[in-house]
PDB file of N, CA and C in Angstrom:
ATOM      1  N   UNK A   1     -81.567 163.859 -24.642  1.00  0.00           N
ATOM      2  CA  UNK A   1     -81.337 163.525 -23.242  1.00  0.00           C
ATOM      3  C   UNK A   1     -82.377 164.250 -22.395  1.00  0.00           C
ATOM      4  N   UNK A   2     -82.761 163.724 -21.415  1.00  0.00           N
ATOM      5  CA  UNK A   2     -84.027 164.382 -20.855  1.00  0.00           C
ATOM      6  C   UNK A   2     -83.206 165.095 -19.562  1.00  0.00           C
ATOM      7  N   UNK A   3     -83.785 166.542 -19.173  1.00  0.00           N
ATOM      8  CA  UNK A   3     -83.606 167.085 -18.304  1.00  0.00           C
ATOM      9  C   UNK A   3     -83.898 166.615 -16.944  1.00  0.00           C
ATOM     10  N   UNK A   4     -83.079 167.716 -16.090  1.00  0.00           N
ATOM     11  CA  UNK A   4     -82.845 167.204 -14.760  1.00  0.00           C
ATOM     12  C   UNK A   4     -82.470 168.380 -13.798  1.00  0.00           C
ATOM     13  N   UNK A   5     -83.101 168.328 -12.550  1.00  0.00           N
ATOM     14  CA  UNK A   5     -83.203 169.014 -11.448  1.00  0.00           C
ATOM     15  C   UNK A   5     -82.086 168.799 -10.571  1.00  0.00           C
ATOM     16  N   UNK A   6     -81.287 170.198 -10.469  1.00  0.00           N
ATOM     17  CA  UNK A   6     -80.490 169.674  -8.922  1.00  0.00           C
ATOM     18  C   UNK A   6     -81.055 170.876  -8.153  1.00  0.00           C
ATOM     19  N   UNK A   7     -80.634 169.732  -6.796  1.00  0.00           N
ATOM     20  CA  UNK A   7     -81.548 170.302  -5.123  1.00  0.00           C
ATOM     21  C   UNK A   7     -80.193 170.194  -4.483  1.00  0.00           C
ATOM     22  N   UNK A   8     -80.094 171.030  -3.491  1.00  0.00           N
ATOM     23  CA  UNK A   8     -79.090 170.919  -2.708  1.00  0.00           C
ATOM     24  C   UNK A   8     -80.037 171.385  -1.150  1.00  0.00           C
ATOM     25  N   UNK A   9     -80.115 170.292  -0.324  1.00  0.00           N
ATOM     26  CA  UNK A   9     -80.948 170.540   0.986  1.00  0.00           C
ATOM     27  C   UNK A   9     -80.217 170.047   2.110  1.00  0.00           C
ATOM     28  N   UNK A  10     -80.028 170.782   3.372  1.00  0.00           N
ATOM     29  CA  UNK A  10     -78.840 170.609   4.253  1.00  0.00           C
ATOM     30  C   UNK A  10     -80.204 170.425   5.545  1.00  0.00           C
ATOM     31  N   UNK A  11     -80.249 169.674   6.344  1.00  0.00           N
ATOM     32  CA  UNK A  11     -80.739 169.041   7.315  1.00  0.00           C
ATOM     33  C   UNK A  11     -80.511 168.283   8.037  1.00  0.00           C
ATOM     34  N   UNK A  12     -81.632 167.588   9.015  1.00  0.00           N
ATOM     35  CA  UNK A  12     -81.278 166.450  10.011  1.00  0.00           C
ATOM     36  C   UNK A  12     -82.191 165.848   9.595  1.00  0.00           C
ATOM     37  N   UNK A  13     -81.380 163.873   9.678  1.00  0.00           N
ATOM     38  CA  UNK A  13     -82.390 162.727   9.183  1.00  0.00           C
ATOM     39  C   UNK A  13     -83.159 162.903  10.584  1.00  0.00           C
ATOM     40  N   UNK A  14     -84.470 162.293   9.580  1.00  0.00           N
ATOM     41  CA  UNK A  14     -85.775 161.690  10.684  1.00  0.00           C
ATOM     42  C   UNK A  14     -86.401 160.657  10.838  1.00  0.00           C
ATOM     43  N   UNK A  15     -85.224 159.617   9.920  1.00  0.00           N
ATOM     44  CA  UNK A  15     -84.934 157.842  10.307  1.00  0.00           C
ATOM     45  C   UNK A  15     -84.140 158.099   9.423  1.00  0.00           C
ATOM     46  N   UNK A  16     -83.921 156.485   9.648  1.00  0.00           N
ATOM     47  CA  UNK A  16     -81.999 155.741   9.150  1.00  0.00           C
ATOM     48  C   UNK A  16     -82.424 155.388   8.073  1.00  0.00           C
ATOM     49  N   UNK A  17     -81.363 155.471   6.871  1.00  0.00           N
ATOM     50  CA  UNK A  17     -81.668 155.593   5.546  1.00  0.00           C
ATOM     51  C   UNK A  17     -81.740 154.136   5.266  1.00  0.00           C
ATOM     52  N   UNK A  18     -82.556 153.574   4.603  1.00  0.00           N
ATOM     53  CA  UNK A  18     -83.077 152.527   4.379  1.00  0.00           C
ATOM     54  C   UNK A  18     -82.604 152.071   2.994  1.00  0.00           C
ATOM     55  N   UNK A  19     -81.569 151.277   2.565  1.00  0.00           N
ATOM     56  CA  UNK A  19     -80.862 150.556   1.205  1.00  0.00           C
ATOM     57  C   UNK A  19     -81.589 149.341   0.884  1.00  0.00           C
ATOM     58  N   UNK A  20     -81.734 149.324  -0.516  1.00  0.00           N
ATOM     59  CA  UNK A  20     -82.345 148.246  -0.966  1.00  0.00           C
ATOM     60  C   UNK A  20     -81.757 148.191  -2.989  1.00  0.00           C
ATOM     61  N   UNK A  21     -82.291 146.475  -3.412  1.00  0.00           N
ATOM     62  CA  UNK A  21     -81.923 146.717  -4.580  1.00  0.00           C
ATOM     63  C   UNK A  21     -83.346 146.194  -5.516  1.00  0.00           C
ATOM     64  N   UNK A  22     -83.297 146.997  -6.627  1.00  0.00           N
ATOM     65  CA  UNK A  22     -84.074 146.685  -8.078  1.00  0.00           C
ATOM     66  C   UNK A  22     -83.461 145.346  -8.418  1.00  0.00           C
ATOM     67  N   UNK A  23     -84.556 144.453  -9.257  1.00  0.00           N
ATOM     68  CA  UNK A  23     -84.260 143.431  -9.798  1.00  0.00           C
ATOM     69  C   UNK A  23     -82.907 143.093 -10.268  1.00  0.00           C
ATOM     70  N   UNK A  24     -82.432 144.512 -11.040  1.00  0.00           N
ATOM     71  CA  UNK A  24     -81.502 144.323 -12.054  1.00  0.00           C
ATOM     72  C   UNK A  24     -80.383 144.657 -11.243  1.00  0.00           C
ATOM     73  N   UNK A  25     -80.282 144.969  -9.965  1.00  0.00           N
ATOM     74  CA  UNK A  25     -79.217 145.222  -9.003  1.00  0.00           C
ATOM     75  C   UNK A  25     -78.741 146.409  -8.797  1.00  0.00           C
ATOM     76  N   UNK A  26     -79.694 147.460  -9.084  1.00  0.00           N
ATOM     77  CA  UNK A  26     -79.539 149.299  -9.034  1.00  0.00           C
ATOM     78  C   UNK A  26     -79.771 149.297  -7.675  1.00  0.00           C
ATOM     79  N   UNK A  27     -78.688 149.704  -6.775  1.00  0.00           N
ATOM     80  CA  UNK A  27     -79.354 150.076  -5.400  1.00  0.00           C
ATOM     81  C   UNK A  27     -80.102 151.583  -5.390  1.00  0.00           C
ATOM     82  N   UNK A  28     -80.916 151.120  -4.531  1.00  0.00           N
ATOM     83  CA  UNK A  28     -82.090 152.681  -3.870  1.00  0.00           C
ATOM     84  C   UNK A  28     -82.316 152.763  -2.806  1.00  0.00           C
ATOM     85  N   UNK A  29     -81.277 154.049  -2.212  1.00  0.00           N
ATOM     86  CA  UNK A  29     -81.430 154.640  -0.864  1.00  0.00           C
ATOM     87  C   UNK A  29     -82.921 155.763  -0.641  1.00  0.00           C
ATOM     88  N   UNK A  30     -83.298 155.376   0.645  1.00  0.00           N
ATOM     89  CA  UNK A  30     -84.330 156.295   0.930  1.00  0.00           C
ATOM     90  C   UNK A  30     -84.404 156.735   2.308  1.00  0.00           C
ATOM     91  N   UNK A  31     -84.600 158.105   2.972  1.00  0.00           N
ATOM     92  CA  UNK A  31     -84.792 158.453   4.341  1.00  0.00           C
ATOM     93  C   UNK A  31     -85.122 159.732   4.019  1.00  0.00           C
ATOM     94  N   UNK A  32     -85.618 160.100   5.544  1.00  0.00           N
ATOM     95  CA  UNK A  32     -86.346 161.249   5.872  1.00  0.00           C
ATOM     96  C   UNK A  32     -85.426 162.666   5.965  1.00  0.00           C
ATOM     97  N   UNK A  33     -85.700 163.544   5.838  1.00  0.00           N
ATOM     98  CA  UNK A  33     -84.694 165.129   6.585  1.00  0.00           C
ATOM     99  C   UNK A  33     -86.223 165.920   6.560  1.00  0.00           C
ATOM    100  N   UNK A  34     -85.249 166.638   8.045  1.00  0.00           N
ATOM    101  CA  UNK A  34     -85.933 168.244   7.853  1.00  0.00           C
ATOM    102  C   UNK A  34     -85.204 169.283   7.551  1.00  0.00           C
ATOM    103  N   UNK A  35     -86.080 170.140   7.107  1.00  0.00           N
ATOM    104  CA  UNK A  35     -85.279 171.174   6.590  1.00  0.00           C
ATOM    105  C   UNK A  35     -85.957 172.108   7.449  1.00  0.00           C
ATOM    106  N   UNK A  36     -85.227 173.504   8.079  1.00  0.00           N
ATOM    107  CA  UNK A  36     -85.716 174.320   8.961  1.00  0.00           C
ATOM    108  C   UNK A  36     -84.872 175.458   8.111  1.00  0.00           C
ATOM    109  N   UNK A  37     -85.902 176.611   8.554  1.00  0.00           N
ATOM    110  CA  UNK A  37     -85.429 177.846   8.402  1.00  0.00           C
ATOM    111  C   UNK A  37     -86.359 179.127   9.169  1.00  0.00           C
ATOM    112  N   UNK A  38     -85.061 179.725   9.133  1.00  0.00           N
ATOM    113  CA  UNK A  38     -85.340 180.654  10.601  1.00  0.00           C
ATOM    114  C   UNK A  38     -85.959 182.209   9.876  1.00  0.00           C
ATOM    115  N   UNK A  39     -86.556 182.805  10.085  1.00  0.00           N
ATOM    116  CA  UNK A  39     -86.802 184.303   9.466  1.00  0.00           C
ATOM    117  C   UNK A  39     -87.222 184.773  10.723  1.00  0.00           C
ATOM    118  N   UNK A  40     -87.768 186.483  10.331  1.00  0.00           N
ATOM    119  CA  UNK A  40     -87.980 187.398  10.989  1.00  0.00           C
ATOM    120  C   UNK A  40     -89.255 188.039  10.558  1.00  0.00           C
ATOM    121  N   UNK A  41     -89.964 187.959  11.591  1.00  0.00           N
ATOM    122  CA  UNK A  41     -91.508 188.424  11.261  1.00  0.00           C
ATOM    123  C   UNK A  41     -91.732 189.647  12.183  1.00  0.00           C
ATOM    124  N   UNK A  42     -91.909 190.841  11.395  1.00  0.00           N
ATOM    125  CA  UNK A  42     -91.732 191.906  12.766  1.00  0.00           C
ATOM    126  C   UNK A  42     -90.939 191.687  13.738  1.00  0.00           C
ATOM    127  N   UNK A  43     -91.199 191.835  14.755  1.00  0.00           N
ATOM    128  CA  UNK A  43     -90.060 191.863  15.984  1.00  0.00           C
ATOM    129  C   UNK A  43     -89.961 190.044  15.716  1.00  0.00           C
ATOM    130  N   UNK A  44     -90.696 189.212  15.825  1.00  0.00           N
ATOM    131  CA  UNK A  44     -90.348 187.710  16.607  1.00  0.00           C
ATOM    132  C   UNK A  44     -89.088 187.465  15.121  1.00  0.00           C
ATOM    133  N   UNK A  45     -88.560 185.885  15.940  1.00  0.00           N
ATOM    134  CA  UNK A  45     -87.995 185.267  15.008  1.00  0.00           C
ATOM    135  C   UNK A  45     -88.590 184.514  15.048  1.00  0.00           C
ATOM    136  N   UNK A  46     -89.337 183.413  13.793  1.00  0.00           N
ATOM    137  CA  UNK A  46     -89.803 182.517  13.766  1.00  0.00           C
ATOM    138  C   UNK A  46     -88.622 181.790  12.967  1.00  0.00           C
ATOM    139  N   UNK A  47     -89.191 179.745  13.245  1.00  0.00           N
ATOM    140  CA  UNK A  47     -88.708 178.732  12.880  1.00  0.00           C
ATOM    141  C   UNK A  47     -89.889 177.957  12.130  1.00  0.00           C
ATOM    142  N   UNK A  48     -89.533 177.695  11.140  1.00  0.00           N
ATOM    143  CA  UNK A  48     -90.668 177.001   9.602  1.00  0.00           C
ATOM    144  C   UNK A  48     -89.737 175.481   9.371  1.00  0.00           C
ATOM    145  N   UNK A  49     -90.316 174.448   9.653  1.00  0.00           N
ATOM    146  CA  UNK A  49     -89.467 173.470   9.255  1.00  0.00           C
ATOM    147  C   UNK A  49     -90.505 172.079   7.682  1.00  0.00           C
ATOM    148  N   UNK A  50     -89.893 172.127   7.729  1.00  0.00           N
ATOM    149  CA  UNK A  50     -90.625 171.059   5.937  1.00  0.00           C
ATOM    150  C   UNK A  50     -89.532 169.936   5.766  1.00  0.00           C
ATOM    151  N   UNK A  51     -90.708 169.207   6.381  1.00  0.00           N
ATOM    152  CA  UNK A  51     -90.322 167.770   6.301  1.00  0.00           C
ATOM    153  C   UNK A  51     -90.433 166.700   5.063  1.00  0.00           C
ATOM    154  N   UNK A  52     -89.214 166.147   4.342  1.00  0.00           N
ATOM    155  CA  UNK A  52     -88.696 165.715   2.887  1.00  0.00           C
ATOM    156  C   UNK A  52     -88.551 164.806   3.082  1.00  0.00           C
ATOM    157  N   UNK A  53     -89.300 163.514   1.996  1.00  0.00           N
ATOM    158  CA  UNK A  53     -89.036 162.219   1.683  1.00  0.00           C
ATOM    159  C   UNK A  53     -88.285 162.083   0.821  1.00  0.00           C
ATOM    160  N   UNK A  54     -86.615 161.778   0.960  1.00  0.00           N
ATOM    161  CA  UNK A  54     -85.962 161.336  -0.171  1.00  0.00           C
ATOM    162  C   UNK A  54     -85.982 159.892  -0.737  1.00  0.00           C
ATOM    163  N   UNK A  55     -85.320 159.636  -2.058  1.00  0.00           N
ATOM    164  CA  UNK A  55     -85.374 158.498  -2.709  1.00  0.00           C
ATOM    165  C   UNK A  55     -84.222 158.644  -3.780  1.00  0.00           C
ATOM    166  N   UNK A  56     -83.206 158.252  -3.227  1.00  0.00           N
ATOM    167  CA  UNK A  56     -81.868 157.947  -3.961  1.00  0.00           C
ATOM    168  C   UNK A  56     -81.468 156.883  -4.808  1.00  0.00           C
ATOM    169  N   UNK A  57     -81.662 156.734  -6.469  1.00  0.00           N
ATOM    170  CA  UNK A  57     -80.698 155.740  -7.202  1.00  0.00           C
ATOM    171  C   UNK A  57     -79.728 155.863  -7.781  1.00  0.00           C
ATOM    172  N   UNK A  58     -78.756 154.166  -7.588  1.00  0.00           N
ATOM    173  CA  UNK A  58     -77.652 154.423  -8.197  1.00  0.00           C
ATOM    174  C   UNK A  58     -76.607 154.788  -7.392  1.00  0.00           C
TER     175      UNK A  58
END
């Protein structure tokens, strides 16, 4: 059995998730998130955000 990655990423979409189907009738969801995170750089707080293309089957 071939290995596999889990992600767990908590964000806001940055379009509406877009459904569609494979020939064989597998649906595949896809949309945008950001992911932000806040740290502390010397005195400031900074905000770092990384913007993720998902692609959901099944």
């Amino acid at each position: 059995m071939a290995g596999f990655n889990k992600v767990i990423l908590m964000g806001n979409l940055t379009r509406n998730p877009e459904l569609r189907y494979t020939p064989s009738g597998t649906p595949v969801a896809s949309f945008g998130l950001a992911v932000s995170r806040r740290f502390k750089q010397g005195d400031d707080l900074k905000e770092e955000v990384c913007f993720v293309d998902i692609v959901v089957f099944g």
